[in-house]
N, C-alpha and C. Protein backbone atom coordinates (compact mmCIF):
# COMPACT_ATOMS: atom_id res chain seq x y z
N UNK A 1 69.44 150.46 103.33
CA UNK A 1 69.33 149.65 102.16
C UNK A 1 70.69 149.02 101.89
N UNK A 2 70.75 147.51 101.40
CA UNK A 2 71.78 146.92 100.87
C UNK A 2 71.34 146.66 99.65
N UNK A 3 72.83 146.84 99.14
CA UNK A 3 73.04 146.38 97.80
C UNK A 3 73.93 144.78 97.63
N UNK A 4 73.27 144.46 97.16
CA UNK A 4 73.87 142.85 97.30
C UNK A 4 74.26 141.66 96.21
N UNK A 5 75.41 142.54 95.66
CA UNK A 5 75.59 141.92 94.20
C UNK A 5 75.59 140.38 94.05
N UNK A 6 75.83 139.18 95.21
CA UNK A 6 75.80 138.48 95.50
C UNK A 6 74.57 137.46 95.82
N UNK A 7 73.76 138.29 95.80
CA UNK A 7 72.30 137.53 96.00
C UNK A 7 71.26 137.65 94.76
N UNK A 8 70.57 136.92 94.53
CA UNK A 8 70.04 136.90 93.37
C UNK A 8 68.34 137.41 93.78
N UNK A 9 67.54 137.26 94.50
CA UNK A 9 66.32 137.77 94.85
C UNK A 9 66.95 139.15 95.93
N UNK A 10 65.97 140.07 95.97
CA UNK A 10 65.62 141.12 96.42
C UNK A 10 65.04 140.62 97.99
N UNK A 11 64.98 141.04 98.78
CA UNK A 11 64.53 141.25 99.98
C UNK A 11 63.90 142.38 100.67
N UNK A 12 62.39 142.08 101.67
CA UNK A 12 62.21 143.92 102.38
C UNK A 12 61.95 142.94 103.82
N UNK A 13 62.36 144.02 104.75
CA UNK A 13 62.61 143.17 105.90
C UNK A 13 60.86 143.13 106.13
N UNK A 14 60.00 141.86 106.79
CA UNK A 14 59.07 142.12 107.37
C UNK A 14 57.88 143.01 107.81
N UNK A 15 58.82 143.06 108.85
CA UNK A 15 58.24 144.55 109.95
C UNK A 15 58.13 145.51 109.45
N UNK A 16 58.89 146.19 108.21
CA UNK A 16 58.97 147.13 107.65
C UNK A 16 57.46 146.85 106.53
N UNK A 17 57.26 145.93 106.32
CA UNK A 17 56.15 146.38 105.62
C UNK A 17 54.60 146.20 105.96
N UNK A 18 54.60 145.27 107.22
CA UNK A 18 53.67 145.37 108.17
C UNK A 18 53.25 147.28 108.58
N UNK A 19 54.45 147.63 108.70
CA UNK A 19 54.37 149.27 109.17
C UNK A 19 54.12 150.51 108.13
N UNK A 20 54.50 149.77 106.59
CA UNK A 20 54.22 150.40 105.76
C UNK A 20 52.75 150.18 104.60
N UNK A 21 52.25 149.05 105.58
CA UNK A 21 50.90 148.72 105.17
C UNK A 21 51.18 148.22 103.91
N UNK A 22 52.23 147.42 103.01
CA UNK A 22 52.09 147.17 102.15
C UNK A 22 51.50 145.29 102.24
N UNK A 23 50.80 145.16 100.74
CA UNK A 23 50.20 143.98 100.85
C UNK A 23 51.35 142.61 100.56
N UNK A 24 50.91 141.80 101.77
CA UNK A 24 51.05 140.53 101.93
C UNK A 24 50.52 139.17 100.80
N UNK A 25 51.40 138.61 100.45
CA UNK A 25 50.78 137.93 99.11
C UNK A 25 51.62 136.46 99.71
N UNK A 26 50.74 135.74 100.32
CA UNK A 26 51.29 134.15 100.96
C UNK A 26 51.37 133.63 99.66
N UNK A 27 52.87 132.95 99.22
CA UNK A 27 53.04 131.90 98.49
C UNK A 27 53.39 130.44 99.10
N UNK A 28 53.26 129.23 98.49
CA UNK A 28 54.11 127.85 98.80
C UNK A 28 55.52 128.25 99.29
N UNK A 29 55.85 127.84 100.55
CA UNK A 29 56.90 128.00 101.07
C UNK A 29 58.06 127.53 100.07
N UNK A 30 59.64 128.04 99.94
CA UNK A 30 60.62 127.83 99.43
C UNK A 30 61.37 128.41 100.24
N UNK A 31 62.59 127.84 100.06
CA UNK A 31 64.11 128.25 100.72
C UNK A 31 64.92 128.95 100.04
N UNK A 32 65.69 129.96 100.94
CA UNK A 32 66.32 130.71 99.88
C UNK A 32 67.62 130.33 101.04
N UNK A 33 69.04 130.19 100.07
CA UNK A 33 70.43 129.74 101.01
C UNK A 33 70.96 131.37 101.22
N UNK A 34 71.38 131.53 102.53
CA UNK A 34 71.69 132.33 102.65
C UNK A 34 73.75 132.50 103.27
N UNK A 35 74.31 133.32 103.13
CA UNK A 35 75.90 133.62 102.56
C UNK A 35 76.35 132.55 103.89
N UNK A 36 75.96 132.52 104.72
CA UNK A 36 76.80 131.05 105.43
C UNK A 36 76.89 130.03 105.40
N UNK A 37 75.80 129.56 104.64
CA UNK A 37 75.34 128.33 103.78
C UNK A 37 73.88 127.73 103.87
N UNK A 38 73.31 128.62 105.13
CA UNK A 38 72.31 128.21 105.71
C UNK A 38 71.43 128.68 104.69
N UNK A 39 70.07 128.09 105.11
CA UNK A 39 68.96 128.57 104.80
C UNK A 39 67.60 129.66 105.42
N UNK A 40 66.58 130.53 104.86
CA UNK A 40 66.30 130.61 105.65
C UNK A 40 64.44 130.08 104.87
N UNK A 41 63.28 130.00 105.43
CA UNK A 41 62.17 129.55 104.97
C UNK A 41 61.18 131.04 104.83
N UNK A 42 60.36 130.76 103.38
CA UNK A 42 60.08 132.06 102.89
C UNK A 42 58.94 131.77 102.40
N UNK A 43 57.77 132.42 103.11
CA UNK A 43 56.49 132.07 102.23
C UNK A 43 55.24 133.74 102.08
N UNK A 44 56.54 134.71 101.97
CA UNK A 44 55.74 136.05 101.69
C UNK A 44 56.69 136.80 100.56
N UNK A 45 55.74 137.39 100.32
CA UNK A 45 55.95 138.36 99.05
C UNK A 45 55.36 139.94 98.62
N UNK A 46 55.99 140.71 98.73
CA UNK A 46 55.11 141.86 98.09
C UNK A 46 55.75 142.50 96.59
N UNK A 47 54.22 142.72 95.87
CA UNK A 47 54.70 143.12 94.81
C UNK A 47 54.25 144.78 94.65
N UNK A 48 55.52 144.89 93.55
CA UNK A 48 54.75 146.44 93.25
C UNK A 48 55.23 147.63 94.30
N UNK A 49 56.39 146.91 94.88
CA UNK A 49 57.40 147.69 95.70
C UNK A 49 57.67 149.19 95.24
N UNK A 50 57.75 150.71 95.46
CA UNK A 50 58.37 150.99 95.03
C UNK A 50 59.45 151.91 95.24
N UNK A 51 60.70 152.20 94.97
CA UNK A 51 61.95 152.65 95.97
C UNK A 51 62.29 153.65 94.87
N UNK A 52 62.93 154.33 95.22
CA UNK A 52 63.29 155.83 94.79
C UNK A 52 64.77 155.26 94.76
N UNK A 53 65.52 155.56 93.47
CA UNK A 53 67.13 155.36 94.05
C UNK A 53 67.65 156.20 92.82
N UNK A 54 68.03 157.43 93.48
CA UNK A 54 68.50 158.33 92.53
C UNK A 54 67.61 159.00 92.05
N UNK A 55 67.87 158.95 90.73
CA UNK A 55 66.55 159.40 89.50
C UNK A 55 65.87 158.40 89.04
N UNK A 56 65.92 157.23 89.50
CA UNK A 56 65.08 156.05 88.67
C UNK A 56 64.21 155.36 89.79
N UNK A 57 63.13 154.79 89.73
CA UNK A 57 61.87 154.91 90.29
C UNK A 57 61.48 153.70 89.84
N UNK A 58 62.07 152.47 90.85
CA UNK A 58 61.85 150.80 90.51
C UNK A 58 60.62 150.21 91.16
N UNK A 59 59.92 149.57 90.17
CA UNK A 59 58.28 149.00 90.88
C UNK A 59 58.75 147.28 90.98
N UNK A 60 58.60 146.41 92.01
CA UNK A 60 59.57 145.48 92.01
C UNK A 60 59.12 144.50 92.62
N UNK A 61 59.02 143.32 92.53
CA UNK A 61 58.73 142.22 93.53
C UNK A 61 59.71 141.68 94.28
N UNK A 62 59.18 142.29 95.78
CA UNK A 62 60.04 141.91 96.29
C UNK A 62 59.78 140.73 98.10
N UNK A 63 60.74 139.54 98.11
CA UNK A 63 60.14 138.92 99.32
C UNK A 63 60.67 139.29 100.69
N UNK A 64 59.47 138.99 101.27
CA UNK A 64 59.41 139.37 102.76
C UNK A 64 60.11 138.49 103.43
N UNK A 65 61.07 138.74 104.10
CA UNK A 65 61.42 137.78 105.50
C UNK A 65 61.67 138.78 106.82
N UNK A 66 61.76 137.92 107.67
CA UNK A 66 62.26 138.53 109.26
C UNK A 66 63.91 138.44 108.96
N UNK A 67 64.19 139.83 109.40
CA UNK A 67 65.66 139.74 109.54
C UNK A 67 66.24 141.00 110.16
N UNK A 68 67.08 140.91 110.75
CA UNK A 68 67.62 142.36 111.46
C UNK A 68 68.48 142.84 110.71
N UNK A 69 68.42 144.34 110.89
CA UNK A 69 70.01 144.88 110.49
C UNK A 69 69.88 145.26 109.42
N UNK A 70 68.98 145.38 108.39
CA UNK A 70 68.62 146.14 106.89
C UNK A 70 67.05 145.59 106.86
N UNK A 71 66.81 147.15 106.27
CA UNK A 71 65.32 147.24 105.81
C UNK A 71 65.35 146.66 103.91
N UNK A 72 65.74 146.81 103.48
CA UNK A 72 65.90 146.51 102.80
C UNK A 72 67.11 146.27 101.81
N UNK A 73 66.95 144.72 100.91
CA UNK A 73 68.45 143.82 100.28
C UNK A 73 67.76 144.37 99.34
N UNK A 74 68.87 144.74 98.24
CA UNK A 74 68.27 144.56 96.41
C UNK A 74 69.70 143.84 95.97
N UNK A 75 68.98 142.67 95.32
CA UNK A 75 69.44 141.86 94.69
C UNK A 75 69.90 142.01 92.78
N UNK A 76 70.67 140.84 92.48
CA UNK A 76 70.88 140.83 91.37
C UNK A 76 69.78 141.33 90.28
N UNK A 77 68.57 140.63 90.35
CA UNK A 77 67.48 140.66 89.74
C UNK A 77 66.98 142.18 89.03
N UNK A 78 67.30 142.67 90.66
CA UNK A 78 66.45 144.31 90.36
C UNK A 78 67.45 145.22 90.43
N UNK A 79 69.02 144.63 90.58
CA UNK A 79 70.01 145.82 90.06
C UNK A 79 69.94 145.76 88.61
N UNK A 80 69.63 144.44 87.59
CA UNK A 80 70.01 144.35 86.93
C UNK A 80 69.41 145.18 85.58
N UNK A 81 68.18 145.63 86.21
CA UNK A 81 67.11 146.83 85.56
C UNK A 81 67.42 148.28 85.70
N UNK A 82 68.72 148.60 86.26
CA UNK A 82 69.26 149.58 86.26
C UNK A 82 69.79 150.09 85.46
N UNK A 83 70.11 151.23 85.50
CA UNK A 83 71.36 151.09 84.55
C UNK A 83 73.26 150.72 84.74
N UNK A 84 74.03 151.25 84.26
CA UNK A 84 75.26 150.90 84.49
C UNK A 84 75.21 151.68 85.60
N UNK A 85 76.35 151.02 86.99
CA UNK A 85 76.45 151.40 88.21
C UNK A 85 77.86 151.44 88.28
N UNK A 86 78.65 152.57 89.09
CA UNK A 86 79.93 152.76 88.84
C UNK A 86 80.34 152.58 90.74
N UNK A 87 80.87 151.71 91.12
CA UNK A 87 81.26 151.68 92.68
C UNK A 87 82.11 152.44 92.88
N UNK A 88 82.14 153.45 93.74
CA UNK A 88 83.46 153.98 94.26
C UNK A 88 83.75 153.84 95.62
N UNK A 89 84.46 152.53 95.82
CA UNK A 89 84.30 152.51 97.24
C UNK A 89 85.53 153.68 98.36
N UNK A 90 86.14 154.17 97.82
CA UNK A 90 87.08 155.34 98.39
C UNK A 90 85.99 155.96 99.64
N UNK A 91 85.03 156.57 98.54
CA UNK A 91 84.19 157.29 99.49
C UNK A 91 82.73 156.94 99.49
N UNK A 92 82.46 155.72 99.25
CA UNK A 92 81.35 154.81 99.75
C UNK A 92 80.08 155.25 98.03
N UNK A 93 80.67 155.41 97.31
CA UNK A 93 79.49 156.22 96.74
C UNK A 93 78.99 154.97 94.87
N UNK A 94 77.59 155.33 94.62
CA UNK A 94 77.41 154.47 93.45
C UNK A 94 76.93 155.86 92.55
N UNK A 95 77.54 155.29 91.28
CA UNK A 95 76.92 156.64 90.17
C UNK A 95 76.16 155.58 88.74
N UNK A 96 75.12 156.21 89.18
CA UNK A 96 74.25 155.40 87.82
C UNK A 96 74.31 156.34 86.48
N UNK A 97 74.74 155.57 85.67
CA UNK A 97 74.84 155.55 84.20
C UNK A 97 73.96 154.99 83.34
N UNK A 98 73.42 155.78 82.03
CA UNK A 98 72.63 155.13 81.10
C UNK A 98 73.48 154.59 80.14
């Protein structure tokens, strides 16, 4: 999983949810820019995601693309339903706060 304070939608890779049988919901294609400037083209979605992170238990819409290298991005959107998040990057670690 990435955390991606920088991106504003959430992401689950594809394949990963082909394998996790979750449902496919085709929308009107849109572009989302991605950190090199590029784009990439996006016309899936699953909703009602739901990820365990910590003690808090997020139900989430989140879109599908093909991409290597993370199963799953969480974005601005659905950090922002968190609570306060404390980075410690020394030793790689996040501590959620109410």
């Amino acid at each position: 999983m990435l955390i991606d304070s920088g991106s504003t939608h959430s992401f689950i890779n594809y394949k990963l949810t082909k394998l996790l049988n979750y449902f496919i919901y085709l929308v009107p294609p849109f572009q989302v820019m991605i950190k090199d400037g590029g784009t990439i083209n996006c016309s899936r979605k699953c909703h009602n995601i739901k990820l365990n992170i910590g003690e808090y238990l997020l139900h989430s819409l989140i879109i599908a693309i093909e991409v290597g290298g993370v199963d799953v991005a969480l974005g601005v959107q659905l950090l922002q339903s968190l609570a306060t998040m404390a980075f410690t990057f020394l030793d790689l670690s996040i501590r959620f706060s109410s």
